[in-house]
N, C-alpha and C. Protein backbone atom coordinates (compact mmCIF):
# COMPACT_ATOMS: atom_id res chain seq x y z
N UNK A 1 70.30 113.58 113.28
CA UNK A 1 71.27 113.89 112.25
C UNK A 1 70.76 113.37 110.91
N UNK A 2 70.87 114.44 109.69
CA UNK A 2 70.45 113.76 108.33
C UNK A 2 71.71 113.06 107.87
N UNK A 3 71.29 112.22 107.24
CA UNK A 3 72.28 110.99 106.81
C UNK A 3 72.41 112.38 105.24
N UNK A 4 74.50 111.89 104.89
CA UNK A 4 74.92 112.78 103.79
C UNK A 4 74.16 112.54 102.88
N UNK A 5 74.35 113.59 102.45
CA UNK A 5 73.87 113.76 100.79
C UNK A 5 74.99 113.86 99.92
N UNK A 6 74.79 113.22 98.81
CA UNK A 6 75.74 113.16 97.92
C UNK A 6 75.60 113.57 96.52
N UNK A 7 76.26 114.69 95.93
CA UNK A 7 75.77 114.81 94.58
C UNK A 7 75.18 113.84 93.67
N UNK A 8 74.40 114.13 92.78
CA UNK A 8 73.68 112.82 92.02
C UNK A 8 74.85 112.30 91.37
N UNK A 9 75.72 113.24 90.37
CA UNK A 9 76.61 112.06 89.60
C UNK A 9 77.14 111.41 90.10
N UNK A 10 78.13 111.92 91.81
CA UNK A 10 78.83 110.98 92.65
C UNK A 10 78.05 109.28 93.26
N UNK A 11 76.62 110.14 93.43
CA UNK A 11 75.92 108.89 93.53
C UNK A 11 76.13 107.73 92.43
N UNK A 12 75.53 108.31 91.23
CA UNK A 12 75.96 107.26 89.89
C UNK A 12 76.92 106.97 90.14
N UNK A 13 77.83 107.39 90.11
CA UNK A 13 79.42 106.72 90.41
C UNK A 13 79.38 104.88 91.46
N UNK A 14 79.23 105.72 92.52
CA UNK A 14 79.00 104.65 93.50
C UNK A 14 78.20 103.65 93.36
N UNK A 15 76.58 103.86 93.25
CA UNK A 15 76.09 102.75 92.66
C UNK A 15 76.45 101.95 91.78
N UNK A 16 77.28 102.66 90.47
CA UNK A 16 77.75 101.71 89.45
C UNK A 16 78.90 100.63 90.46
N UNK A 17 79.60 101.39 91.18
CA UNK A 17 80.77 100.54 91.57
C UNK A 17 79.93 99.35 92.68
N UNK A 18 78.93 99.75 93.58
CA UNK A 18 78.19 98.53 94.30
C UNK A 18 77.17 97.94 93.25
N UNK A 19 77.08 97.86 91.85
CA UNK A 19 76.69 97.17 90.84
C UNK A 19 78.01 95.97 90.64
N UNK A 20 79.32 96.82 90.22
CA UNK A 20 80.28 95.72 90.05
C UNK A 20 80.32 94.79 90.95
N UNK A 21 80.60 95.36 92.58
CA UNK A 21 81.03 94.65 93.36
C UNK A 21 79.95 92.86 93.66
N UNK A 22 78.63 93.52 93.55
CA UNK A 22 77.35 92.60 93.62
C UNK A 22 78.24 91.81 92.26
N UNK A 23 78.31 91.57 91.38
CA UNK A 23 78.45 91.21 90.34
C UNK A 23 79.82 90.67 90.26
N UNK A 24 80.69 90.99 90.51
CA UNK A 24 82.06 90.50 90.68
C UNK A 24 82.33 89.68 92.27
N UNK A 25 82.11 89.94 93.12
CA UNK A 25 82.18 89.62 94.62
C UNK A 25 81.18 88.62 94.80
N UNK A 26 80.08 89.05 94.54
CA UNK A 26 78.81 87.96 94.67
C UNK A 26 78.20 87.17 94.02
N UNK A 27 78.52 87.51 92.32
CA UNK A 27 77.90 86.68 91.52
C UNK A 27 76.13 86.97 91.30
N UNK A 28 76.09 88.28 91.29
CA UNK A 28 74.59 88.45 91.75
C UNK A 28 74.59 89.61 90.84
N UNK A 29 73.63 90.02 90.04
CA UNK A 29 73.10 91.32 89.97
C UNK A 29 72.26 91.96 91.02
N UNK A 30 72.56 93.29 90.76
CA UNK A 30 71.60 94.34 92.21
C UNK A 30 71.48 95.78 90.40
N UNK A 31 70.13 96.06 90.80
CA UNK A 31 69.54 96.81 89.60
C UNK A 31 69.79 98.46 89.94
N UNK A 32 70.10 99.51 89.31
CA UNK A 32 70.22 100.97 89.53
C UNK A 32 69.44 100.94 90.98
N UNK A 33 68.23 101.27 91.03
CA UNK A 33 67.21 101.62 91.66
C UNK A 33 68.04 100.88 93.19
N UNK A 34 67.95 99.65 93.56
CA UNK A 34 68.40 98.48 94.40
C UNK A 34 69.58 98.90 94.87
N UNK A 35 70.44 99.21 93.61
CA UNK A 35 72.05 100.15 94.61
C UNK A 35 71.76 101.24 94.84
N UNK A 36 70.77 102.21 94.51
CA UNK A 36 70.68 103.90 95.07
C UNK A 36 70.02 103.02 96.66
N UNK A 37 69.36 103.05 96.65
CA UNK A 37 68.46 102.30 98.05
C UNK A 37 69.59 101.75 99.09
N UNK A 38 70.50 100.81 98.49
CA UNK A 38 71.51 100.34 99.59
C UNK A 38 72.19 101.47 99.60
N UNK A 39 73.03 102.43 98.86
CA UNK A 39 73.39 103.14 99.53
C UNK A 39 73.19 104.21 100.12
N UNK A 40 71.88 103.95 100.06
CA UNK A 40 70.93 105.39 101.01
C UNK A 40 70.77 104.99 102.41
N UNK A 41 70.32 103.30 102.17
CA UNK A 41 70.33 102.95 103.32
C UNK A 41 71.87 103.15 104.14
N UNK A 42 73.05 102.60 103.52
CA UNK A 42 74.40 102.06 104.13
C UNK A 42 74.53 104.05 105.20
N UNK A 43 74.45 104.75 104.24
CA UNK A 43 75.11 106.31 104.21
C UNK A 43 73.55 106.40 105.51
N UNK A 44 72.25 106.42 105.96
CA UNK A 44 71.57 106.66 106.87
C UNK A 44 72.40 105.90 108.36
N UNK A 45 72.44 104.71 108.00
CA UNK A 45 73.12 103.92 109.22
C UNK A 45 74.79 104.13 109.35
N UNK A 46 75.92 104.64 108.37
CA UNK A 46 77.01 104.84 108.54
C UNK A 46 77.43 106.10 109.36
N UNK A 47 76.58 107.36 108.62
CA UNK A 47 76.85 108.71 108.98
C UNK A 47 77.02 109.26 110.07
N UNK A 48 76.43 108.59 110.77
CA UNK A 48 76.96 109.05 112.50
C UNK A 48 78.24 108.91 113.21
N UNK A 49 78.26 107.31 112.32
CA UNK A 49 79.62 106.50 112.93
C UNK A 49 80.72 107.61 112.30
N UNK A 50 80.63 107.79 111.21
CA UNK A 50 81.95 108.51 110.89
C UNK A 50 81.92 110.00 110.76
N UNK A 51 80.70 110.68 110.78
CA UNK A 51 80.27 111.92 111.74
C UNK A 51 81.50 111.92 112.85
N UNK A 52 80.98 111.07 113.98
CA UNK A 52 81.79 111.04 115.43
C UNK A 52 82.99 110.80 114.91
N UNK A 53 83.19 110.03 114.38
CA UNK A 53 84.71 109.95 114.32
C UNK A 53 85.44 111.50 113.57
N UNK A 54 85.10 111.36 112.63
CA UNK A 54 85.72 113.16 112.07
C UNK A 54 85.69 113.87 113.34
N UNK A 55 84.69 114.28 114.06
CA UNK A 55 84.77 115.13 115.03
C UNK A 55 86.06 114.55 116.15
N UNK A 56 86.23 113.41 116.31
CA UNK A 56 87.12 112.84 116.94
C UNK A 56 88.79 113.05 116.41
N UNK A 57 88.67 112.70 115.17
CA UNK A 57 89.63 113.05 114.88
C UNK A 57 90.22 115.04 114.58
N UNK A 58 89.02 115.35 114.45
CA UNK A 58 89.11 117.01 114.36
C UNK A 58 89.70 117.33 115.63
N UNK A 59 89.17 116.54 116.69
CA UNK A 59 89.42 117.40 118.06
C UNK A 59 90.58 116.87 119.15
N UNK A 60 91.31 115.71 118.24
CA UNK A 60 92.52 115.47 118.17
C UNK A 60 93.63 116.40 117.74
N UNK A 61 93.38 116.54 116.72
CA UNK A 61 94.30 117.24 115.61
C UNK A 61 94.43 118.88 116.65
N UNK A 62 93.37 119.54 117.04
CA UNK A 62 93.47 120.46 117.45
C UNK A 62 93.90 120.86 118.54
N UNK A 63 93.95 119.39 119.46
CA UNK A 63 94.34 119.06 120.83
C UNK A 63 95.88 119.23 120.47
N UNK A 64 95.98 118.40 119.32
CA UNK A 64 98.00 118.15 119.34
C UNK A 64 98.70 119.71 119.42
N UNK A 65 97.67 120.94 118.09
CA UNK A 65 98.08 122.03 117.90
C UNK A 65 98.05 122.72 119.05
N UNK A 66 97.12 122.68 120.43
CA UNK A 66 97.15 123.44 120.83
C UNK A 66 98.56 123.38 121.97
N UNK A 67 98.72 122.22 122.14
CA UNK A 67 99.72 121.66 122.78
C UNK A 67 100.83 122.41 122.19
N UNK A 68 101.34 122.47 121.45
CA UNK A 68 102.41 122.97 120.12
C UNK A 68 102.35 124.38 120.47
N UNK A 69 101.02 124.64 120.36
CA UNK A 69 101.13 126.47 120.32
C UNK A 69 101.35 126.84 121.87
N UNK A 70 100.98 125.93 122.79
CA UNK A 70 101.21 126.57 124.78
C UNK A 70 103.08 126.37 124.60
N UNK A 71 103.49 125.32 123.79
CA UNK A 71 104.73 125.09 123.77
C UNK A 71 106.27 126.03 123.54
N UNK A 72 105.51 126.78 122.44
CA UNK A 72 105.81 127.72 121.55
C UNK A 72 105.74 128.89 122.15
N UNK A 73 104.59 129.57 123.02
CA UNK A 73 104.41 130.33 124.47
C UNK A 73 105.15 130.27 125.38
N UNK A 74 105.61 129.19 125.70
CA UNK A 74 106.61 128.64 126.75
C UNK A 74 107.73 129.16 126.39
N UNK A 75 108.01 129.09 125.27
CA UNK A 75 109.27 129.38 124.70
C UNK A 75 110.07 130.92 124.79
N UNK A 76 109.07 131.55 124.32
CA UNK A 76 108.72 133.20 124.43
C UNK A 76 109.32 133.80 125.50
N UNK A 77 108.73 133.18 126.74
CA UNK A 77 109.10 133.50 128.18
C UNK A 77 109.97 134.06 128.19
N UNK A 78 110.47 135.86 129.02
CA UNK A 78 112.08 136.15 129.01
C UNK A 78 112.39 135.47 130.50
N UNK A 79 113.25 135.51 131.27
CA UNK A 79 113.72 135.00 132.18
C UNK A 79 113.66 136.41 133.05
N UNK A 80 112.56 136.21 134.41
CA UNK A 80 112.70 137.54 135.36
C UNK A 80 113.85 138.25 136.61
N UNK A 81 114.77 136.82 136.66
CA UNK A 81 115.79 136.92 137.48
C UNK A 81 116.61 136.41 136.83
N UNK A 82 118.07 137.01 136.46
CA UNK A 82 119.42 136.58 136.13
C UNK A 82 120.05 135.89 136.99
N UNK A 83 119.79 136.60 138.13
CA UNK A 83 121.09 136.31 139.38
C UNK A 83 121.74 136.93 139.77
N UNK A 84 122.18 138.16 138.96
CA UNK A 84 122.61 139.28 139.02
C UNK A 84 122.10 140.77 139.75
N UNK A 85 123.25 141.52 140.46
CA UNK A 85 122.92 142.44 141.08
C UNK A 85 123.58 143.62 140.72
């Protein structure tokens, strides 16, 4: 699996914000270059994890609907015997 890709400006975005965080949280500077890298790295080693999970949760969501829609089928049903003669 290729780890996401992320538009470049969104990238800028992010790096700037794991610039603050190094800097506010840690007391540390981390340089442009140093945050594109961590989060190339973070997004290579994350992407699977939450890959699987989306799919997990996708195939939840579709599990509940399908449940809903056999339900809804059920419903439909006419009745083949009254009781009546």
């Amino acid at each position: 699996m290729q780890p996401l890709k992320i538009p470049r400006e969104h990238k800028l975005q992010i790096t700037a914000s794991i610039q603050e965080y190094f800097d506010t949280e840690l007391s540390s500077e981390i340089g442009q270059l140093a945050s594109e890298n961590l989060l190339d790295f973070m997004l290579k080693e994350l992407s699977p994890y939450i890959y699987n999970q989306a799919l997990a949760d996708a195939r939840k969501m579709i599990e509940q609907k399908m449940i809903s829609l056999e339900e809804e089928m059920y419903a439909l049903e006419q009745p083949l015997f009254s009781g009546r003669r």
